[in-house]
N, C-alpha and C. Protein backbone atom coordinates (compact mmCIF):
# COMPACT_ATOMS: atom_id res chain seq x y z
N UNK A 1 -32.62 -10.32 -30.36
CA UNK A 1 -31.44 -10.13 -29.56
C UNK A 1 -30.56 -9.07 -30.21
N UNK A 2 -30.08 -7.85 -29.23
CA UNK A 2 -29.07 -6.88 -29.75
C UNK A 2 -27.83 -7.81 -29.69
N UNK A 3 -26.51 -7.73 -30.62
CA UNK A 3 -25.43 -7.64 -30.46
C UNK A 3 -24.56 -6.63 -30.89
N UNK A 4 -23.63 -6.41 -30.03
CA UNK A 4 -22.88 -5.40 -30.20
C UNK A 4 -21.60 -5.35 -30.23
N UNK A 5 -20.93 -5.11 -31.68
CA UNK A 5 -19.47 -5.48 -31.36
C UNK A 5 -18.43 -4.81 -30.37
N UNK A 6 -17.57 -5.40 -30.43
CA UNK A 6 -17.05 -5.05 -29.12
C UNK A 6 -16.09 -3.88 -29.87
N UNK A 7 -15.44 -2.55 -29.18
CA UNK A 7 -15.03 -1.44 -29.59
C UNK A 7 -15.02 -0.50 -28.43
N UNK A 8 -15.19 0.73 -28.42
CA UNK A 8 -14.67 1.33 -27.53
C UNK A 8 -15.88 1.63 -26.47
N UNK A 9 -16.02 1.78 -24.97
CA UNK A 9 -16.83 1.93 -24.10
C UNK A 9 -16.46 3.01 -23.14
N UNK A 10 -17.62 3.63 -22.89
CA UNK A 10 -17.53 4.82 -21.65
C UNK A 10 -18.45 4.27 -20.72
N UNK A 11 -17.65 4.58 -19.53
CA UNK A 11 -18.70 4.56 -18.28
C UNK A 11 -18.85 5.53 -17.58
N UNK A 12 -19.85 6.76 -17.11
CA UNK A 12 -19.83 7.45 -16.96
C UNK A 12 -20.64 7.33 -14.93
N UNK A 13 -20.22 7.35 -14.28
CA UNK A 13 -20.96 7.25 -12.69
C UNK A 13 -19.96 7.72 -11.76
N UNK A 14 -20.57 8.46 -10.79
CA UNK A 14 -19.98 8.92 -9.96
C UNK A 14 -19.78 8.35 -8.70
N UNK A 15 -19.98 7.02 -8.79
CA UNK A 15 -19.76 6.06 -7.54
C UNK A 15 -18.80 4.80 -7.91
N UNK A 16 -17.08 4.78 -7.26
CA UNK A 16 -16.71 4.80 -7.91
C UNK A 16 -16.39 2.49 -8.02
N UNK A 17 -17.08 2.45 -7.03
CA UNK A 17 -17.72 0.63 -7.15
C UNK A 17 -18.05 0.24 -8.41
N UNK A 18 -19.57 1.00 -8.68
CA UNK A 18 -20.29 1.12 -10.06
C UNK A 18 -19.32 1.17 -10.70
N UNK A 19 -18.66 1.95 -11.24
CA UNK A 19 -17.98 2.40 -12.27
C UNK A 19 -17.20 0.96 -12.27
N UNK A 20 -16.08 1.02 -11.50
CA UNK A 20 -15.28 -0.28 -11.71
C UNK A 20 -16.03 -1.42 -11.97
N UNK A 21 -16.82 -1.93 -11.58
CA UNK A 21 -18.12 -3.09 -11.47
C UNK A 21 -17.95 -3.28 -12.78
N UNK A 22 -18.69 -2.23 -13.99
CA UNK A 22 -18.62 -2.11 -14.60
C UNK A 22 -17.83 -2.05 -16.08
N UNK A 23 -16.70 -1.02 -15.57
CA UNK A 23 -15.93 -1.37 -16.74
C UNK A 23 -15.02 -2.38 -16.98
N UNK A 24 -15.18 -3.83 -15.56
CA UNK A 24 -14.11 -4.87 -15.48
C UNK A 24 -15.29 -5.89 -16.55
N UNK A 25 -16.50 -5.33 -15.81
CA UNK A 25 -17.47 -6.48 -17.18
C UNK A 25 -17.62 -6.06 -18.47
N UNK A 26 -17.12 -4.77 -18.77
CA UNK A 26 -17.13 -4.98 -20.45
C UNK A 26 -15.75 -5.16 -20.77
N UNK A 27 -14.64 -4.72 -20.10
CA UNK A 27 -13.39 -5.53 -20.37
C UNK A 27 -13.54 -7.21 -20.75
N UNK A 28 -14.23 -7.64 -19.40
CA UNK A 28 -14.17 -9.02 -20.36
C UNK A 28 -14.88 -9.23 -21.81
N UNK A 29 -15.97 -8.61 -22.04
CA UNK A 29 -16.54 -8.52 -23.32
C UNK A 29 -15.62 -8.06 -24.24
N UNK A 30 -14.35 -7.61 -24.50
CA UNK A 30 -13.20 -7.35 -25.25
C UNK A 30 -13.46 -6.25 -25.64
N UNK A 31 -14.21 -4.91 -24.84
CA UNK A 31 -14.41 -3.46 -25.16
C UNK A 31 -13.29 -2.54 -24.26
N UNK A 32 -12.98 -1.76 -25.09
CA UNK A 32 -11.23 -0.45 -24.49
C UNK A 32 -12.19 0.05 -23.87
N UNK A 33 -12.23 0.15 -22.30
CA UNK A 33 -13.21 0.93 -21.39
C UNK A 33 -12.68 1.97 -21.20
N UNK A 34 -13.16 3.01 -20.87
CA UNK A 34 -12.82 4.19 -20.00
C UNK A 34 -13.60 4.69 -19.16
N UNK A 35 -13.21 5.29 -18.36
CA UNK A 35 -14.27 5.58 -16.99
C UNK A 35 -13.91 6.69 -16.67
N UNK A 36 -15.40 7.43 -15.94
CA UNK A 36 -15.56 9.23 -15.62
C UNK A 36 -16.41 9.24 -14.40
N UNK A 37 -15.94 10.06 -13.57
CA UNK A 37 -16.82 10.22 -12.37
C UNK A 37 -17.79 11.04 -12.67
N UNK A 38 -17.42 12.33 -14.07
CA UNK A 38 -18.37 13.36 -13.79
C UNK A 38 -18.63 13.33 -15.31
N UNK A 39 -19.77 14.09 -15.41
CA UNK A 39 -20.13 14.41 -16.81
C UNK A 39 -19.47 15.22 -17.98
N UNK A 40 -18.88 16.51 -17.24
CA UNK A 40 -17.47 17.35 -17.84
C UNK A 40 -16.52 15.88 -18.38
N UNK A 41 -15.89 15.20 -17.27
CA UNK A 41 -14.64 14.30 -17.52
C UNK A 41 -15.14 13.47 -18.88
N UNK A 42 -16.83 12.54 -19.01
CA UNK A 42 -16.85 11.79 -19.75
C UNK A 42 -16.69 12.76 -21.12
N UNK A 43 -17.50 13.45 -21.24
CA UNK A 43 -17.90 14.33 -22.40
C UNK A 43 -16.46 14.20 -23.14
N UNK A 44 -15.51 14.80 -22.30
CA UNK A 44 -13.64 14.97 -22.64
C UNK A 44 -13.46 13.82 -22.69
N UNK A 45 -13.92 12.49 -22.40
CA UNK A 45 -13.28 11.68 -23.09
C UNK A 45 -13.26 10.85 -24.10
N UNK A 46 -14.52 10.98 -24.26
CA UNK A 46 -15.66 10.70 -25.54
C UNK A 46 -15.19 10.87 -26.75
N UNK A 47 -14.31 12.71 -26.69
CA UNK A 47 -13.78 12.97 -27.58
C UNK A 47 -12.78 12.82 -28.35
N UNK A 48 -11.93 11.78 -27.36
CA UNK A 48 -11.08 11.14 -27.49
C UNK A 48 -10.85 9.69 -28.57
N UNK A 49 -12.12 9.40 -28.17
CA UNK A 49 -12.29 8.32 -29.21
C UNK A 49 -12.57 8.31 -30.51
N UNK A 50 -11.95 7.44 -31.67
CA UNK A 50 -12.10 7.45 -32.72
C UNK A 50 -13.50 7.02 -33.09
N UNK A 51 -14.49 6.25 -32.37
CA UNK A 51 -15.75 5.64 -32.30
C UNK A 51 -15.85 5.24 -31.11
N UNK A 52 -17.25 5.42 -30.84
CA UNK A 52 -18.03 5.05 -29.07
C UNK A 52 -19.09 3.61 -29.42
N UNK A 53 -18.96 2.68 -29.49
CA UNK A 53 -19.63 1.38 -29.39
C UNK A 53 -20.67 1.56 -28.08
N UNK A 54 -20.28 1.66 -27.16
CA UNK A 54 -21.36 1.68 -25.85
C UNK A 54 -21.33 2.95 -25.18
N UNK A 55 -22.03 3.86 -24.29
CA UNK A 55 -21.88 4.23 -23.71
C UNK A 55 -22.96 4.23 -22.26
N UNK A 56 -22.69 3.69 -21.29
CA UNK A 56 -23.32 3.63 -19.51
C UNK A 56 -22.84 4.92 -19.37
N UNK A 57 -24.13 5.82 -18.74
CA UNK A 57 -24.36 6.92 -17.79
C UNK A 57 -25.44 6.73 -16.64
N UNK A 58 -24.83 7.19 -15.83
CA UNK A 58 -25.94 7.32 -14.52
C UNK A 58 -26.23 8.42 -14.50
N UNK A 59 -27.80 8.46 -14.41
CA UNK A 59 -29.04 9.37 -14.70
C UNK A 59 -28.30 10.19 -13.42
N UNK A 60 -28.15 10.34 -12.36
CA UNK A 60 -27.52 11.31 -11.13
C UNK A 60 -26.09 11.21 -11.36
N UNK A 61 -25.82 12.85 -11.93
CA UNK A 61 -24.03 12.85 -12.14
C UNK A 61 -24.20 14.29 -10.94
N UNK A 62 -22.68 14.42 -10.45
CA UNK A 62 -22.79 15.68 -9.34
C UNK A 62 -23.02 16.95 -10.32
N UNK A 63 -22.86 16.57 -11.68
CA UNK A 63 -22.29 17.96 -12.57
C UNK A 63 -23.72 17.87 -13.95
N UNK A 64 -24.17 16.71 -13.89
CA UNK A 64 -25.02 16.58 -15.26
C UNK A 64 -25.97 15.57 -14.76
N UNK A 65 -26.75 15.86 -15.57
CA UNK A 65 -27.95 14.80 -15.99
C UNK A 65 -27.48 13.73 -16.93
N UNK A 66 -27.55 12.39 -16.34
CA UNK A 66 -27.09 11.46 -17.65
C UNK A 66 -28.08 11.72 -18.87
N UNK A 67 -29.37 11.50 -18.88
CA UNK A 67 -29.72 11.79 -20.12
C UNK A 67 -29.51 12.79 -21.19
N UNK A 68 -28.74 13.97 -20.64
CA UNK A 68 -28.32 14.91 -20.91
C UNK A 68 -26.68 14.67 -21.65
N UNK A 69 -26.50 13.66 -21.13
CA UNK A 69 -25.04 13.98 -21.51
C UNK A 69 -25.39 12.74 -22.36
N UNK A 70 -26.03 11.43 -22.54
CA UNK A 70 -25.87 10.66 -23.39
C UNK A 70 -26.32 11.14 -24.73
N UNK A 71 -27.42 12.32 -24.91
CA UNK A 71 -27.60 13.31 -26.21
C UNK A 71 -26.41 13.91 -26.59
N UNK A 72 -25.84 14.88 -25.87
CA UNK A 72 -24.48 15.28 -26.27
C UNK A 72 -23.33 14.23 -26.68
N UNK A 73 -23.29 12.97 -26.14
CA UNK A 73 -22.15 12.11 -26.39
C UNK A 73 -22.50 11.88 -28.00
N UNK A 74 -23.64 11.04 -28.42
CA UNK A 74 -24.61 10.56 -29.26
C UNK A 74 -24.24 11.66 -30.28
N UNK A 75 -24.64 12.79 -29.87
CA UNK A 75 -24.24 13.99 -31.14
C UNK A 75 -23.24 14.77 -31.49
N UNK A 76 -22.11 14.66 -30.51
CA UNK A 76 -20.56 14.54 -30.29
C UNK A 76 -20.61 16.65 -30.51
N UNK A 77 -21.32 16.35 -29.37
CA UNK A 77 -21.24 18.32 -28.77
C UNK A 77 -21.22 17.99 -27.23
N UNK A 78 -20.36 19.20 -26.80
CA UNK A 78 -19.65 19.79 -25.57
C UNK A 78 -20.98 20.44 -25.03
């Protein structure tokens, strides 16, 4: 079993149900969510954080490839 402490979270989807869906269920898990429609927005907000505990991307962004941007988040390049 993974556990993961709880700390800061990105959600990155451009639909904006998902997204909320989402960052109300790691709120309850006691993680500071933030949420991005596009891949530009998450990237910028990523950077924001002092540490990234989780990050959700959807593989179809209008602007990026999630797998694309979860390498860049992961290696904390623009």
């Amino acid at each position: 079993m993974i556990t993961i402490q709880a700390g800061y979270a990105l959600v990155i989807d451009d639909e904006p149900a998902n997204r909320d869906f989402l960052e109300r269920l790691l709120q309850t898990a006691s993680f500071k969510v933030s949420g991005a429609a596009t891949g530009a927005e998450g990237l910028r907000i990523a950077k924001t954080f002092p540490s990234l505990a989780l990050a959700l991307v959807d593989q179809e962004l209008p602007d990026a490839s999630g797998l694309g941007d979860h390498r860049k988040i992961a290696c904390g390049i623009s």
